[in-house]
C-alpha atoms as a PDB file:
ATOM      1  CA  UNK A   1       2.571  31.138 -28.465  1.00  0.00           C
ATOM      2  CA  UNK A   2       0.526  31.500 -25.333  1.00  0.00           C
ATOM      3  CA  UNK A   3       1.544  27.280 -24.599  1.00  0.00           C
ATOM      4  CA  UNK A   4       5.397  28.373 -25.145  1.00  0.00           C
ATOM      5  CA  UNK A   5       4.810  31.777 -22.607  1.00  0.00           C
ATOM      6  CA  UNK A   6       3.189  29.370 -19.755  1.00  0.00           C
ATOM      7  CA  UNK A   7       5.997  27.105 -20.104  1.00  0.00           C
ATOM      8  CA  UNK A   8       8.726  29.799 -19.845  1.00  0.00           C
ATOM      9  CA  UNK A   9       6.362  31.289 -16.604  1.00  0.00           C
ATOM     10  CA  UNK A  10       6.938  27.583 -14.918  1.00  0.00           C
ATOM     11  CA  UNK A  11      10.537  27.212 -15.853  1.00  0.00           C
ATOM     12  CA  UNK A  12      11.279  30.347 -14.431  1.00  0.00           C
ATOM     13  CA  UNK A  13       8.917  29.869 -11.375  1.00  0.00           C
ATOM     14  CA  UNK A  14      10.626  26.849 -11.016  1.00  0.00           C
ATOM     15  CA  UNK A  15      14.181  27.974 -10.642  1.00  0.00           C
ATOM     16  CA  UNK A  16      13.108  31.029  -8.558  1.00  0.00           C
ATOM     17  CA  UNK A  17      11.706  28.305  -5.959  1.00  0.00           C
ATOM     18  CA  UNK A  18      15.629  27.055  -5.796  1.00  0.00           C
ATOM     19  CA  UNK A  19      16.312  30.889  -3.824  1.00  0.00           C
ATOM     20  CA  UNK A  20      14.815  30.160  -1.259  1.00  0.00           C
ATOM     21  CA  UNK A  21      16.879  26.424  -0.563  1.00  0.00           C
ATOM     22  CA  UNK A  22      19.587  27.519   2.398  1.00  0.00           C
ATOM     23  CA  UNK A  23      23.128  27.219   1.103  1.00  0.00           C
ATOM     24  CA  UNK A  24      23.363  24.810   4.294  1.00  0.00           C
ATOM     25  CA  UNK A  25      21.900  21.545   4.207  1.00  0.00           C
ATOM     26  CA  UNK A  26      19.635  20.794   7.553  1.00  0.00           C
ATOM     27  CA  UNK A  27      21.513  18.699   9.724  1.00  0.00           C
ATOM     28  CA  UNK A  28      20.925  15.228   8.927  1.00  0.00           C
ATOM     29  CA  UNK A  29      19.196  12.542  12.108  1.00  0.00           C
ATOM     30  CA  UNK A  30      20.206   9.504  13.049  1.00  0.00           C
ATOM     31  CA  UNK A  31      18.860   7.019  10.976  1.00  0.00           C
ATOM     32  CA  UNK A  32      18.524   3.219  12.209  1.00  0.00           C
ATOM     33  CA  UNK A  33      19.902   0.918   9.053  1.00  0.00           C
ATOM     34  CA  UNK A  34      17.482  -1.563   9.672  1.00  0.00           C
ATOM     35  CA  UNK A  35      14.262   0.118   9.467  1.00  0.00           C
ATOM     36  CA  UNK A  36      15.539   2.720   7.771  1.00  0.00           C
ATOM     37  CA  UNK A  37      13.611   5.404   9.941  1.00  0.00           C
ATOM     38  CA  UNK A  38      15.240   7.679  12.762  1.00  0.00           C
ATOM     39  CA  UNK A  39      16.362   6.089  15.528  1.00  0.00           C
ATOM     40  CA  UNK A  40      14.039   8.439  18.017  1.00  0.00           C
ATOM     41  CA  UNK A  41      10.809   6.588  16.118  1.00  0.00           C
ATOM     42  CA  UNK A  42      12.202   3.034  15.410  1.00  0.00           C
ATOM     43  CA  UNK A  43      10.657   0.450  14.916  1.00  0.00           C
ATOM     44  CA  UNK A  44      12.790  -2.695  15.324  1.00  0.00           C
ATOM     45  CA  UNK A  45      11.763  -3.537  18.464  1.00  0.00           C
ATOM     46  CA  UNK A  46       8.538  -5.085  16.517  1.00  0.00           C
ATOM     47  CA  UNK A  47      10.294  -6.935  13.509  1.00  0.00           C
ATOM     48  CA  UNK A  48      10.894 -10.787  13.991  1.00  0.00           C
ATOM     49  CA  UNK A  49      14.368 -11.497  15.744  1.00  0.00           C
ATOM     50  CA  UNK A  50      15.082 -13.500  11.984  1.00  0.00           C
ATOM     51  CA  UNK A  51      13.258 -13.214   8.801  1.00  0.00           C
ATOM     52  CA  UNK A  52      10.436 -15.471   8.271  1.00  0.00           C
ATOM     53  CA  UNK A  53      10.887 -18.800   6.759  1.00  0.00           C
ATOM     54  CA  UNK A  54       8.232 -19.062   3.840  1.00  0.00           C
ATOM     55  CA  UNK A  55       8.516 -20.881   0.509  1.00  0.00           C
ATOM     56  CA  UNK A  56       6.433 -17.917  -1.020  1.00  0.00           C
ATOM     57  CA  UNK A  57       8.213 -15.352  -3.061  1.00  0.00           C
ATOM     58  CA  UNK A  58       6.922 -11.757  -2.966  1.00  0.00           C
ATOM     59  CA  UNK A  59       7.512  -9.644  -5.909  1.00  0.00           C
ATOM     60  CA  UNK A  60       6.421  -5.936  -5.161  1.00  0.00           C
ATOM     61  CA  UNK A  61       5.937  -3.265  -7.953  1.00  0.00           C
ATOM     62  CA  UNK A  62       7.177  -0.505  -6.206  1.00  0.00           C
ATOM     63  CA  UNK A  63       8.268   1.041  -3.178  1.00  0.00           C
ATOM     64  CA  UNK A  64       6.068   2.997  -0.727  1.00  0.00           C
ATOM     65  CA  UNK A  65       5.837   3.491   3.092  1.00  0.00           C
ATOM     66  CA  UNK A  66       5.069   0.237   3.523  1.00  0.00           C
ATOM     67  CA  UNK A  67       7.677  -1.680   2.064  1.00  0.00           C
ATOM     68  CA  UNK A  68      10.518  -1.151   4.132  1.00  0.00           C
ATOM     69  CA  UNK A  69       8.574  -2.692   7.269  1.00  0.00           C
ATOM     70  CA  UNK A  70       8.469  -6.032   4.448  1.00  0.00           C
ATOM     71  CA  UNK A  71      11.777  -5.709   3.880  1.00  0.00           C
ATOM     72  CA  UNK A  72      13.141  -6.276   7.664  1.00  0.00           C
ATOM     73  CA  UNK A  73      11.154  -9.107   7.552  1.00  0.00           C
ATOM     74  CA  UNK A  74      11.887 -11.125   4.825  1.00  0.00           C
ATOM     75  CA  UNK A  75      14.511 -12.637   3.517  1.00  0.00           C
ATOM     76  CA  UNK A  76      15.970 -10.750   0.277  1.00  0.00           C
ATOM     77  CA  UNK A  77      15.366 -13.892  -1.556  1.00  0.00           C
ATOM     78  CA  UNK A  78      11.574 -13.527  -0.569  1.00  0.00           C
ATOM     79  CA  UNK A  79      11.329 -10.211  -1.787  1.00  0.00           C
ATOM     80  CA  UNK A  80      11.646  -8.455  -4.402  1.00  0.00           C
ATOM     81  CA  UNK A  81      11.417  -5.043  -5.216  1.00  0.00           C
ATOM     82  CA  UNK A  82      10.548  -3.111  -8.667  1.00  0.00           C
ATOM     83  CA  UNK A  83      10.353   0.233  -9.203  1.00  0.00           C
ATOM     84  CA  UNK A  84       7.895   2.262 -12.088  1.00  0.00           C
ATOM     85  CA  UNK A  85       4.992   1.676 -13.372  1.00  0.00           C
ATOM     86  CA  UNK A  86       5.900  -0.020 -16.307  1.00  0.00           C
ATOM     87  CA  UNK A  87       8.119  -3.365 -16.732  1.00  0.00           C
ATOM     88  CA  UNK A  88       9.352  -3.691 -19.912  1.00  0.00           C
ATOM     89  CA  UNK A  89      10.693  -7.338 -21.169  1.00  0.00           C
ATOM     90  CA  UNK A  90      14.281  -6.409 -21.559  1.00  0.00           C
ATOM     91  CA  UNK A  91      14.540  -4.256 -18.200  1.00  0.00           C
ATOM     92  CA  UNK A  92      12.522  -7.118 -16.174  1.00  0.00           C
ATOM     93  CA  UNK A  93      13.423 -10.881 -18.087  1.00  0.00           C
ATOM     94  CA  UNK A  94      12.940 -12.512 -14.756  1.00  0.00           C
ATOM     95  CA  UNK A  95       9.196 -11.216 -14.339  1.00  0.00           C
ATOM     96  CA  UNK A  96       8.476 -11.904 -18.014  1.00  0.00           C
ATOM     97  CA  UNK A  97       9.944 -15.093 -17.559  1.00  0.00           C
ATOM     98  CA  UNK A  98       7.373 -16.527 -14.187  1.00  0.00           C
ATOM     99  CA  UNK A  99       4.736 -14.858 -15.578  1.00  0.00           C
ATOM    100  CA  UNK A 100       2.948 -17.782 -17.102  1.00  0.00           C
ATOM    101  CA  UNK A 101       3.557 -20.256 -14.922  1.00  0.00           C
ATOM    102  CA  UNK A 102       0.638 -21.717 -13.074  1.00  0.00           C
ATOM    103  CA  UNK A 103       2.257 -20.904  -9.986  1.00  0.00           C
ATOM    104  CA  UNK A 104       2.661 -17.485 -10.578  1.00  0.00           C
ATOM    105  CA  UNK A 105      -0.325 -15.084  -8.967  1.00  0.00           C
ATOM    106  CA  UNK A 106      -1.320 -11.835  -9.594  1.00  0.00           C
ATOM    107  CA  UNK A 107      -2.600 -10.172  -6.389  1.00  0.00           C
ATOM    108  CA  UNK A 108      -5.194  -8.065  -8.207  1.00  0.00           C
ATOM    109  CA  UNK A 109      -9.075  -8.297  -7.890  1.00  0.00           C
ATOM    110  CA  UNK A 110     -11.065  -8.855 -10.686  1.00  0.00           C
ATOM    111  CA  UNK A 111     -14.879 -10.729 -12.022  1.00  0.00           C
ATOM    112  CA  UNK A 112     -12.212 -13.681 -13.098  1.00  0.00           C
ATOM    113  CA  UNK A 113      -9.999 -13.595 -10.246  1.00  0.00           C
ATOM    114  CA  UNK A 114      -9.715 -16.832  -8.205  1.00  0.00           C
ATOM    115  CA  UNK A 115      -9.909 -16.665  -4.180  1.00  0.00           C
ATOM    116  CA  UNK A 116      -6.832 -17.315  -2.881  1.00  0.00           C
ATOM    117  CA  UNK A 117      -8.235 -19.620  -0.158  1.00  0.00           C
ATOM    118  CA  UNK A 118      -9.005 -22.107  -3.010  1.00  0.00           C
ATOM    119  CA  UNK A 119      -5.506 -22.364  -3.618  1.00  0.00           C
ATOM    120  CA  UNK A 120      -4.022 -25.871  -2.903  1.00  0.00           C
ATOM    121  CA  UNK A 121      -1.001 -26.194  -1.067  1.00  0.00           C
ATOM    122  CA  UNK A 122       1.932 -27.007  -2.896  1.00  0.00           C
ATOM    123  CA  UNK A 123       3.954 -30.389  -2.505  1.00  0.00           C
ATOM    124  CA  UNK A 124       7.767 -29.896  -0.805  1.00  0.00           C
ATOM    125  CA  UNK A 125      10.348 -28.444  -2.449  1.00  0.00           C
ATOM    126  CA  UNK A 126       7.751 -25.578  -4.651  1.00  0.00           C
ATOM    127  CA  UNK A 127       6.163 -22.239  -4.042  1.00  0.00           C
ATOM    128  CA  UNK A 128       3.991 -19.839  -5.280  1.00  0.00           C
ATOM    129  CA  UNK A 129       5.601 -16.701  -7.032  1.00  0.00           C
ATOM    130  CA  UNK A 130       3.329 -13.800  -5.846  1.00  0.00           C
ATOM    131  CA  UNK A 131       2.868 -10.440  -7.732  1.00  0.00           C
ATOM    132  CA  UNK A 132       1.956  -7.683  -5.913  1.00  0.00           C
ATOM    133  CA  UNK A 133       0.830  -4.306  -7.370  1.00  0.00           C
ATOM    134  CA  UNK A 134       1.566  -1.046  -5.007  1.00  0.00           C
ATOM    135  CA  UNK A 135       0.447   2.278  -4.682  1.00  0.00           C
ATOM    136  CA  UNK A 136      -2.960   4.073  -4.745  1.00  0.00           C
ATOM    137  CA  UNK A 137      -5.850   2.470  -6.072  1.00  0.00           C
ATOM    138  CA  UNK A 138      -5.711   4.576  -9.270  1.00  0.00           C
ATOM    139  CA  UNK A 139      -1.931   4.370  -9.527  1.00  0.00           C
ATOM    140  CA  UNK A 140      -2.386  -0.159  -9.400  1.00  0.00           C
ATOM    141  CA  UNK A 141      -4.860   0.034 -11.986  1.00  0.00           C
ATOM    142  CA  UNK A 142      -2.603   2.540 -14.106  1.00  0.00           C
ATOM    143  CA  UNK A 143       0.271  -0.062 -13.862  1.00  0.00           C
ATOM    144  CA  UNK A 144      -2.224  -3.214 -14.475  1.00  0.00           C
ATOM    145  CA  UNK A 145      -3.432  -1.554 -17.704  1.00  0.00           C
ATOM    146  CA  UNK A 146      -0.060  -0.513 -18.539  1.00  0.00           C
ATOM    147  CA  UNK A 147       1.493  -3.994 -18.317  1.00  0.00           C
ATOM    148  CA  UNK A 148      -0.665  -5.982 -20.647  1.00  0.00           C
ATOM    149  CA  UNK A 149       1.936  -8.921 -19.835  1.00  0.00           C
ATOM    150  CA  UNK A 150       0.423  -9.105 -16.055  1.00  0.00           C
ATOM    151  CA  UNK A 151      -2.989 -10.589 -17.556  1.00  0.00           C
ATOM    152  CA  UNK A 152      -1.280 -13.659 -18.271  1.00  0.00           C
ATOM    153  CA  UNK A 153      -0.872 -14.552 -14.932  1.00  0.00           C
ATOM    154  CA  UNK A 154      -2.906 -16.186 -12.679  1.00  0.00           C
ATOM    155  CA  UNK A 155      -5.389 -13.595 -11.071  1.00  0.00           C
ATOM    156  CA  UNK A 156      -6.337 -13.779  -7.451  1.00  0.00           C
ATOM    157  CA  UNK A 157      -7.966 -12.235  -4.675  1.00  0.00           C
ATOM    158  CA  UNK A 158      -8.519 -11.840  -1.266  1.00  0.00           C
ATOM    159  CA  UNK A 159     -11.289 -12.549   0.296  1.00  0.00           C
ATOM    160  CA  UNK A 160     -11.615 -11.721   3.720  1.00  0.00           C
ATOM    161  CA  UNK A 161     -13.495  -9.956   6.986  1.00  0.00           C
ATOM    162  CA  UNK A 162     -10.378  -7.922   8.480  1.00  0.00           C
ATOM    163  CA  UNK A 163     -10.952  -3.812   8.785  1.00  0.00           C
ATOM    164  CA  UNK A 164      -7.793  -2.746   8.139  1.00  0.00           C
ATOM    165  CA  UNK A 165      -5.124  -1.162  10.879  1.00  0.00           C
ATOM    166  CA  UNK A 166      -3.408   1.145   8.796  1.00  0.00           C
ATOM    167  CA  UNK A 167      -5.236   4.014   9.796  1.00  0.00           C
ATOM    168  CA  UNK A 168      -3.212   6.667   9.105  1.00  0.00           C
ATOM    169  CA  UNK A 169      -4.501   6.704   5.697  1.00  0.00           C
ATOM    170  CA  UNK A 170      -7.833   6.468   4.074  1.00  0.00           C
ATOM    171  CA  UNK A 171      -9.145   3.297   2.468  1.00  0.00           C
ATOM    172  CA  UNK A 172     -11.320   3.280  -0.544  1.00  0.00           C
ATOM    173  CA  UNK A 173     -14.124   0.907   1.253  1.00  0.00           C
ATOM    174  CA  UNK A 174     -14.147  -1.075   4.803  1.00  0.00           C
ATOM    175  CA  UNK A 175     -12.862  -4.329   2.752  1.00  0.00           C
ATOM    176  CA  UNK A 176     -10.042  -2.173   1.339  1.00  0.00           C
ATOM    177  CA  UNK A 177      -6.234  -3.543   3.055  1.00  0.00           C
ATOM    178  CA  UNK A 178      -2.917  -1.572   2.183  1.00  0.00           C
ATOM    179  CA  UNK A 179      -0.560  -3.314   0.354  1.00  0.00           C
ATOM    180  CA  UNK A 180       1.743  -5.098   3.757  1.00  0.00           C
ATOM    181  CA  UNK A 181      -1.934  -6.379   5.120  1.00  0.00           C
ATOM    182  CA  UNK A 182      -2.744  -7.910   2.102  1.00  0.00           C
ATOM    183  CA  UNK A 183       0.667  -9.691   1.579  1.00  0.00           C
ATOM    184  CA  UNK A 184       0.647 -10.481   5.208  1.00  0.00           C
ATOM    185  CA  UNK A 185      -2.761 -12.032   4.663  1.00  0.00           C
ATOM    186  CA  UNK A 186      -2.355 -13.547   1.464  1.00  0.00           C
ATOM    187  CA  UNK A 187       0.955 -15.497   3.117  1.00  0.00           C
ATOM    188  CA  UNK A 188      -0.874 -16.651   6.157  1.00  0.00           C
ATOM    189  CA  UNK A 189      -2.940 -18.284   3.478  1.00  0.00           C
ATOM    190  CA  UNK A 190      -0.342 -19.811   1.375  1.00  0.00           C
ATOM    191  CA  UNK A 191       1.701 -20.836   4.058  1.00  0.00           C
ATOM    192  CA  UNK A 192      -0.921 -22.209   6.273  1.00  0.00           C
ATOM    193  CA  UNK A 193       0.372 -20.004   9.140  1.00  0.00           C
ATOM    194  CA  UNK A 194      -1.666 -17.500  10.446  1.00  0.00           C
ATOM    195  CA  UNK A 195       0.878 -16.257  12.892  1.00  0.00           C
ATOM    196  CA  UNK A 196       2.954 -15.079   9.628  1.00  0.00           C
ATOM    197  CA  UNK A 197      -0.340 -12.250   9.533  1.00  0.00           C
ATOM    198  CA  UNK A 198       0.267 -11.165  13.457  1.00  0.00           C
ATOM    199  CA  UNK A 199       3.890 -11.059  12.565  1.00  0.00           C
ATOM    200  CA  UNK A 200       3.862  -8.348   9.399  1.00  0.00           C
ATOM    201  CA  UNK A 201       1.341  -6.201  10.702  1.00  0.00           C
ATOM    202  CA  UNK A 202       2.827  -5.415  14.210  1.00  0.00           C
ATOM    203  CA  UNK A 203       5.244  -3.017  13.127  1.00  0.00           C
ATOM    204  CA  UNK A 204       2.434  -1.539  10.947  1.00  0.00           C
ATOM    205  CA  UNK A 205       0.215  -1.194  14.011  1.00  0.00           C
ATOM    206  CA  UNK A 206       3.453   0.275  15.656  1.00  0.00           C
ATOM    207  CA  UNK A 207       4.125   2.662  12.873  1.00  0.00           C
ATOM    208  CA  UNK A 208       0.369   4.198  12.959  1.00  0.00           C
ATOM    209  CA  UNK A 209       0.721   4.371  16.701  1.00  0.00           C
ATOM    210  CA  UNK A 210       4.054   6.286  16.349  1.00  0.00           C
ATOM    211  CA  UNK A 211       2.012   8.812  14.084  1.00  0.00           C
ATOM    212  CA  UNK A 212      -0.476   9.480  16.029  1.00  0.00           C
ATOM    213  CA  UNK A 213       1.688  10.224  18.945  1.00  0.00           C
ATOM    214  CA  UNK A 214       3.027  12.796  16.840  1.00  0.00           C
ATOM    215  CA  UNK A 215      -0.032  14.946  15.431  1.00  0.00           C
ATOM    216  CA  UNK A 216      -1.658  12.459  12.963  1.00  0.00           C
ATOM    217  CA  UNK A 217      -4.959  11.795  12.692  1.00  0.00           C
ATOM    218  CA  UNK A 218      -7.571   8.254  12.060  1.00  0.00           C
ATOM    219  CA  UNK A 219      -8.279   8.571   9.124  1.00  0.00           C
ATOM    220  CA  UNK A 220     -12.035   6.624   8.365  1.00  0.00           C
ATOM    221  CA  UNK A 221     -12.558   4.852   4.874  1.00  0.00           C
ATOM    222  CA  UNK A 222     -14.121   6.368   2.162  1.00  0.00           C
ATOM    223  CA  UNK A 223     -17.509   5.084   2.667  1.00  0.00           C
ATOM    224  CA  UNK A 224     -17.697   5.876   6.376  1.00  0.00           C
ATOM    225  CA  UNK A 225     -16.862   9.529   5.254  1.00  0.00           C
ATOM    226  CA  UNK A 226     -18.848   9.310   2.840  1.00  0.00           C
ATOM    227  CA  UNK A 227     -21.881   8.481   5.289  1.00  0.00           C
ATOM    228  CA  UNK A 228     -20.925  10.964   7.518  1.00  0.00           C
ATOM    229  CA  UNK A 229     -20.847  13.684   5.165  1.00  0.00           C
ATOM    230  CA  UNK A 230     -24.544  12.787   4.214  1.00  0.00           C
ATOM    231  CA  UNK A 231     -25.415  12.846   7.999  1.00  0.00           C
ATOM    232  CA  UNK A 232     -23.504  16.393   8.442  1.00  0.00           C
ATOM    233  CA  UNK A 233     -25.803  17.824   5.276  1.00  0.00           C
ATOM    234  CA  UNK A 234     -29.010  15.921   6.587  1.00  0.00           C
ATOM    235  CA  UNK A 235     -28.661  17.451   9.365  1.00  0.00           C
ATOM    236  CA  UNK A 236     -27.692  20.945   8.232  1.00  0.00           C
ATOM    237  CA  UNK A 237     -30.909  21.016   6.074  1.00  0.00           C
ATOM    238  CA  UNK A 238     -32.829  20.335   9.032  1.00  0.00           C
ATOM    239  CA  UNK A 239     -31.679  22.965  11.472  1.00  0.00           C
ATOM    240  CA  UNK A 240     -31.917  25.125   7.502  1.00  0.00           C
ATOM    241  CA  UNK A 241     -35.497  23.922   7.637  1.00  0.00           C
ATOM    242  CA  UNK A 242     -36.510  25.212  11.284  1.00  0.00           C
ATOM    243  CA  UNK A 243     -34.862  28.071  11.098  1.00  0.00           C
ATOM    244  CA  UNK A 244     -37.221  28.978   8.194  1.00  0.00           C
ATOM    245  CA  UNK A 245     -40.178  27.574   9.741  1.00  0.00           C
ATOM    246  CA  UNK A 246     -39.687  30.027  12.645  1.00  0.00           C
ATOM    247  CA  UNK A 247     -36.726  29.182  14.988  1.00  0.00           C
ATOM    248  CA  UNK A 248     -38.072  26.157  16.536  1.00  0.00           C
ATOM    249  CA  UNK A 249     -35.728  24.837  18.950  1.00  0.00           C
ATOM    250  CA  UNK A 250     -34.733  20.951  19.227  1.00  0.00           C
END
């Protein structure tokens, strides 16, 4: 009974929150088509003139902040796009069907996961199908353990020394890339053009600089939060500690 009165409670705090949406919808901005932001904060201006020629196909699980910028860079043949979190054979045939191939690679790290440096390069006319997993941390682990189909693929990482430049967002650790760093890296490496890197992360490097410009903040990783947190207390229980030892000053 008391499960059925909280539900009723939310259903009817939900359509109470509808009385407060104006009968008039906002007036809608300018949008460019390409980058699909408005056209006061676009971002064309750093895409490629053309989309890049790579052999490497780019199959991303879903669709975040991030993606867009991918999209106006790559060719629609080069990327493709799946929303959810889980893929289900007869929704998704063409992912079920790559999925064992040796050239198929799962972007995901892992104790078996191979480094995608060791990769050879593929003869003329072949290319590496690349899976890509997007969202938060917890959110790409959700979908990896909800797709058991994905560990039939060929598991790689990347191993590398960047810090990454989308800092409008926390990172888990300092090794820790968002999902367009690690394609753009992961690409350089397949490709064996490291100018494909520079490329995809300018208009990410644009798009944090945009945000800042208009109130946002750097945001640090986790760990250097972390270890500035445990400076913050240290040194709270040390001015603590004086106080109680009689006031004495620094």
């Amino acid at each position: 009974m008391e499960d059925d009165v909280e539900k009723e409670e939310e259903m009817g705090d939900f359509f109470r929150s509808f009385a407060d949406v104006p009968l008039t919808p906002p007036e809608k901005r300018n949008m460019c088509i390409r980058c699909k932001r408005p056209l006061s904060v676009c971002l064309c201006a750093h895409f490629p003139s053309t989309f890049l020629q790579i052999s490497t196909t780019i199959h991303e699980s879903r669709l975040l902040t991030t993606v867009p910028l991918l999209q106006a860079c790559l060719s629609p043949d080069k990327l493709f796009v799946k929303r959810g979190r889980r893929f289900y054979k007869n929704d998704n045939p063409d992912l079920h069907k790559i999925i064992t191939k040796p050239t198929t690679l799962l972007l995901y790290p892992g104790p078996t996961a191979e480094n995608i440096k060791s990769l050879k390069q593929l003869p003329p006319g072949e290319h590496y199908d690349v899976i890509v997993l997007d969202g938060t941390w917890r959110q790409v682990k959700d979908i990896f353990n909800n797709n058991p189909f994905l560990c039939q693929a060929r598991q790689v990482q990347l191993e590398h020394d960047s810090i990454s430049e989308y800092i409008i967002r926390t990172q888990p650790n300092s090794k820790s890339l968002c999902t367009m760093e690690a394609i753009a890296l992961s690409l350089s490496v397949l490709e064996n053009d490291d100018e494909i890197a520079e490329v995809l992360i300018r208009p990410l490097r644009a798009l944090c600089k945009i945000q800042l410009d208009h109130g946002a903040v750097v945001h640090f990783n986790k760990e250097h939060e972390d270890e500035i947190l445990l400076r913050t207390e240290k040194r709270q229980a040390l001015l603590k500690q004086r106080d109680m030892d009689g006031g004495v000053k620094e």
